[in-house]
N, C-alpha and C. Protein backbone atom coordinates (compact mmCIF):
# COMPACT_ATOMS: atom_id res chain seq x y z
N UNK A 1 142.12 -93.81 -109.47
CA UNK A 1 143.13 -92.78 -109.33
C UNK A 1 144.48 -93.45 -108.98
N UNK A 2 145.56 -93.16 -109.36
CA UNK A 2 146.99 -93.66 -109.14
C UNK A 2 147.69 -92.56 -108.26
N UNK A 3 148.43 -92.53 -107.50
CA UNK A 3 149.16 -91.95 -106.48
C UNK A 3 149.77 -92.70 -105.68
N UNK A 4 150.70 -93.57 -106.77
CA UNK A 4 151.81 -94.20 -106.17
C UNK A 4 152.37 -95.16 -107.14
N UNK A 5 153.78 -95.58 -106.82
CA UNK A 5 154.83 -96.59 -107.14
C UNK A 5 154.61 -98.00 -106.79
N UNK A 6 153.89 -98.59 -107.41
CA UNK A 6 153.39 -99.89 -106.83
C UNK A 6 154.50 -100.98 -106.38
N UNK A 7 155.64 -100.86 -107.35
CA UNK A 7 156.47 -101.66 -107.22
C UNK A 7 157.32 -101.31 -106.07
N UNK A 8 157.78 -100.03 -105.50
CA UNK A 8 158.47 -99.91 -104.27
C UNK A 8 157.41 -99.24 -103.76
N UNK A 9 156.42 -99.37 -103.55
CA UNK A 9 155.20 -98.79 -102.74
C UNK A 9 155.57 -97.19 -102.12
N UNK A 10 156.08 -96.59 -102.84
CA UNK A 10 156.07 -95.01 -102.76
C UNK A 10 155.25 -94.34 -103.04
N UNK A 11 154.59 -93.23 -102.20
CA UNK A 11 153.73 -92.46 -102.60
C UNK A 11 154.01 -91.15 -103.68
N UNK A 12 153.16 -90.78 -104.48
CA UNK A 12 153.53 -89.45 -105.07
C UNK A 12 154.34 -88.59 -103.94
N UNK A 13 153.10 -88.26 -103.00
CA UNK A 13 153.29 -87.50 -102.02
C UNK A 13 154.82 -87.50 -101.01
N UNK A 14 155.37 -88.92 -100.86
CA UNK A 14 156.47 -88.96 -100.46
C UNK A 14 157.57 -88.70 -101.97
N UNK A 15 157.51 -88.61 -102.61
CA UNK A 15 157.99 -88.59 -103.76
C UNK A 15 158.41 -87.04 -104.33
N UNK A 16 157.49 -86.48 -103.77
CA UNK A 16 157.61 -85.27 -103.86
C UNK A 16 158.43 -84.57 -102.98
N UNK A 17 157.79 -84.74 -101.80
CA UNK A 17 158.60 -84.39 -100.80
C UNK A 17 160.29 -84.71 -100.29
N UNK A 18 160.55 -85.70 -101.46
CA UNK A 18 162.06 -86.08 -101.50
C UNK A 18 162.59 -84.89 -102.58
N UNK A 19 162.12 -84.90 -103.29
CA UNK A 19 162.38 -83.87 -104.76
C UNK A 19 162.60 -82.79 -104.58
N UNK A 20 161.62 -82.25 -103.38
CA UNK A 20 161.66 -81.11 -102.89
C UNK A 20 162.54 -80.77 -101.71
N UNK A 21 163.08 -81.76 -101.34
CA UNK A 21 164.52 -81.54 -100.12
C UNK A 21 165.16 -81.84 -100.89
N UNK A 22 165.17 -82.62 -102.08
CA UNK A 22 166.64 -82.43 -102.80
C UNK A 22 166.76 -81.65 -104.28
N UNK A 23 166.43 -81.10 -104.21
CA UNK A 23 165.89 -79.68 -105.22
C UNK A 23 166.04 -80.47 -106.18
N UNK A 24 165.60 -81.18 -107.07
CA UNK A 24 165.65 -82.34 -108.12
C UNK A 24 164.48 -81.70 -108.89
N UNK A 25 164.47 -81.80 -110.28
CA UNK A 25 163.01 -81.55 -110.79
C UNK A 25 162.76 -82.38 -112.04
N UNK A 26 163.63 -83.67 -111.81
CA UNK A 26 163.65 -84.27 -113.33
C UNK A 26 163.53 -86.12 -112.73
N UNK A 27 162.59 -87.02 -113.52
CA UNK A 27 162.78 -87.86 -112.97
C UNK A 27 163.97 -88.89 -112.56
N UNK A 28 164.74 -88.83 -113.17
CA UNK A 28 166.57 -89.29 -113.36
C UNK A 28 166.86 -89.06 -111.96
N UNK A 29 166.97 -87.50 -112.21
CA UNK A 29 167.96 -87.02 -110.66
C UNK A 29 167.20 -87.43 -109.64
N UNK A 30 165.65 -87.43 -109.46
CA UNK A 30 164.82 -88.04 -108.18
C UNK A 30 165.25 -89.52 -108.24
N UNK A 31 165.33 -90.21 -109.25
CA UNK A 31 165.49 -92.05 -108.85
C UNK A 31 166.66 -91.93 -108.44
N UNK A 32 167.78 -91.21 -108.39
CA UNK A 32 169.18 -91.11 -107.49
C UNK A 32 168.85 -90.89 -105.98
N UNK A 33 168.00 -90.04 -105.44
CA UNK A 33 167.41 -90.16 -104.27
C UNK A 33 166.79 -90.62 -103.53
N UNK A 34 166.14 -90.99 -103.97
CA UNK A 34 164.70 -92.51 -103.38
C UNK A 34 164.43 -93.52 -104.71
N UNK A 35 164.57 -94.68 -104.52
CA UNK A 35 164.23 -95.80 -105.20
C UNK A 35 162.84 -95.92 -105.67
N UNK A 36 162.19 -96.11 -107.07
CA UNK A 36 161.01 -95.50 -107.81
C UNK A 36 160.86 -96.01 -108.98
N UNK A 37 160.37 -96.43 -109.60
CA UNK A 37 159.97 -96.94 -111.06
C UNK A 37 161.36 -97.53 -111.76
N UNK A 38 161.81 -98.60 -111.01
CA UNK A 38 163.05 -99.27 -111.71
C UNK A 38 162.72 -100.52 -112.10
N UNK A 39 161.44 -100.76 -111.75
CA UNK A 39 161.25 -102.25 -111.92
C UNK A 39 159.93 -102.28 -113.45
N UNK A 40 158.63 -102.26 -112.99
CA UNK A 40 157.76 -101.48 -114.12
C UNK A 40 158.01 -100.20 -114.86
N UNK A 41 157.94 -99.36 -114.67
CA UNK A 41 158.44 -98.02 -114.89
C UNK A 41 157.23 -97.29 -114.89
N UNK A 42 155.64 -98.05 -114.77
CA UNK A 42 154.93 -97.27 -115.04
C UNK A 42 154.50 -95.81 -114.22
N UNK A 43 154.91 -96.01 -113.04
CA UNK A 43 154.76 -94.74 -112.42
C UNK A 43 155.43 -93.43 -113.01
N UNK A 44 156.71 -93.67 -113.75
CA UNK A 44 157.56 -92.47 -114.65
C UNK A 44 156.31 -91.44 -115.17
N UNK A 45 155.52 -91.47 -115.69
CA UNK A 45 154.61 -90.90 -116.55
C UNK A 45 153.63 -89.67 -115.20
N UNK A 46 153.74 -90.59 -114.82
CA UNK A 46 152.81 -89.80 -113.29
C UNK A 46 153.73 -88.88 -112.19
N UNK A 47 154.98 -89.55 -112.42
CA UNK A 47 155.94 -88.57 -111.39
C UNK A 47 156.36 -87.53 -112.39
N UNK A 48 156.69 -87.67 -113.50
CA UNK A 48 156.56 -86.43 -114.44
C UNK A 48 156.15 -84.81 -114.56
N UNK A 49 154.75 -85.65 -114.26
CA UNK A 49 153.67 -85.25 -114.18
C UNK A 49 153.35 -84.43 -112.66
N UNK A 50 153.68 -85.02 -111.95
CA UNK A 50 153.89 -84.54 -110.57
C UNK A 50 154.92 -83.26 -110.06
N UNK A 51 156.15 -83.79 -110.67
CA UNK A 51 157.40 -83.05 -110.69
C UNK A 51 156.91 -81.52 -111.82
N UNK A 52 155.82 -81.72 -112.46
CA UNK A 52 155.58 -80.15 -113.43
C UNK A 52 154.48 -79.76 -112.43
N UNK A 53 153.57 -80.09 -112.16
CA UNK A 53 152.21 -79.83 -111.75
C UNK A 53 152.13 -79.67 -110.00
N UNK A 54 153.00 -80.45 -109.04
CA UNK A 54 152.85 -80.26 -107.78
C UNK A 54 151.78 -81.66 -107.18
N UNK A 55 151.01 -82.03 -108.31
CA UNK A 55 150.22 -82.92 -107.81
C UNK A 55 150.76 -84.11 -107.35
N UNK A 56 149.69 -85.02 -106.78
CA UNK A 56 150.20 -86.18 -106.01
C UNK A 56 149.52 -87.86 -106.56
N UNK A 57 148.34 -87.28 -106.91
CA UNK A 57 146.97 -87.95 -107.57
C UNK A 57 146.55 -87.74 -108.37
N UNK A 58 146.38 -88.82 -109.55
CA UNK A 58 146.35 -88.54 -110.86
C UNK A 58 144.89 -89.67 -111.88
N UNK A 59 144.51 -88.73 -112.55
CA UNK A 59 143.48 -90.19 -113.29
C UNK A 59 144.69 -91.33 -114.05
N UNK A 60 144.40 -92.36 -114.30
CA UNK A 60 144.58 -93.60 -115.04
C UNK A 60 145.07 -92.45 -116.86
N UNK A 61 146.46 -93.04 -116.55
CA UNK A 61 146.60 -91.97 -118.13
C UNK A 61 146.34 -93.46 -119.20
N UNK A 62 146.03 -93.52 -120.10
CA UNK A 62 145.45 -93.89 -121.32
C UNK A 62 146.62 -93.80 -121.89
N UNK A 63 147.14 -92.81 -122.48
CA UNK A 63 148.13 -92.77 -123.86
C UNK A 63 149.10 -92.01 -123.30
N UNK A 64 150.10 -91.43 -123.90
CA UNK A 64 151.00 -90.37 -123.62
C UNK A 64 150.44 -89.27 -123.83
N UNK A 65 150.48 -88.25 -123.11
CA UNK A 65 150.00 -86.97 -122.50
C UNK A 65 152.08 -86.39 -122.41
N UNK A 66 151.89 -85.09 -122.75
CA UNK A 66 153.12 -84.33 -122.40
C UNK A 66 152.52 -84.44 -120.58
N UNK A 67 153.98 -84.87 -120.28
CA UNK A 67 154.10 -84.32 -118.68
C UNK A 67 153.44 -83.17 -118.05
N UNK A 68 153.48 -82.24 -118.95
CA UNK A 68 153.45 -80.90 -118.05
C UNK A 68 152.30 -80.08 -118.67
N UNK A 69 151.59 -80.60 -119.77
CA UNK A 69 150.23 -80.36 -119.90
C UNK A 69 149.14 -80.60 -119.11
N UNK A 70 148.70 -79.94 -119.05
CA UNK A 70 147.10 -79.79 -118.51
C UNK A 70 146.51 -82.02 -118.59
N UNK A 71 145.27 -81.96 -117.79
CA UNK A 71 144.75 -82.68 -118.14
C UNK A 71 143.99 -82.97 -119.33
C-alpha cells in the first residue's frame, strides 16, 4: 500500500490536511503549499487520487487510472 511522498516523506494524510486548510483541490495549487512530488513525481498519481476520493492509502497503481475513478 502507498500513503506517502517518499521523496519529502509526506504523508497522504498530512497532505490532505494541508489542502484542506488551504481550500486547494488540484495538485499544482497543493505543491504551492507544502513541498511534494518535485523530485520523483511518483506520488502525483496518488495525491490526485486523494484530492477526488478523500483517501489517504492507496494499492500500488500499475498503469494510469483516471484520478477520480473508482478503483
Amino acid at each position: 500500500m502507498v500513503d506517502r511522498c517518499i521523496c519529502f516523506d509526506r504523508t497522504f494524510a498530512e497532505l490532505k490536511t494541508a489542502a484542506e486548510q488551504a481550500g486547494v483541490r488540484d495538485v499544482e495549487a497543493l505543491q504551492r503549499v507544502v513541498p511534494f512530488g518535485l523530485r520523483c513525481g511518483l506520488c502525483k498519481p496518488y495525491v490526485e487520487r486523494m484530492l477526488c476520493t478523500g483517501r489517504v492509502v492507496f494499492p500500488v497503481i500499475r498503469s494510469y487510472v483516471d484520478p477520480c475513478a473508482g478503483d
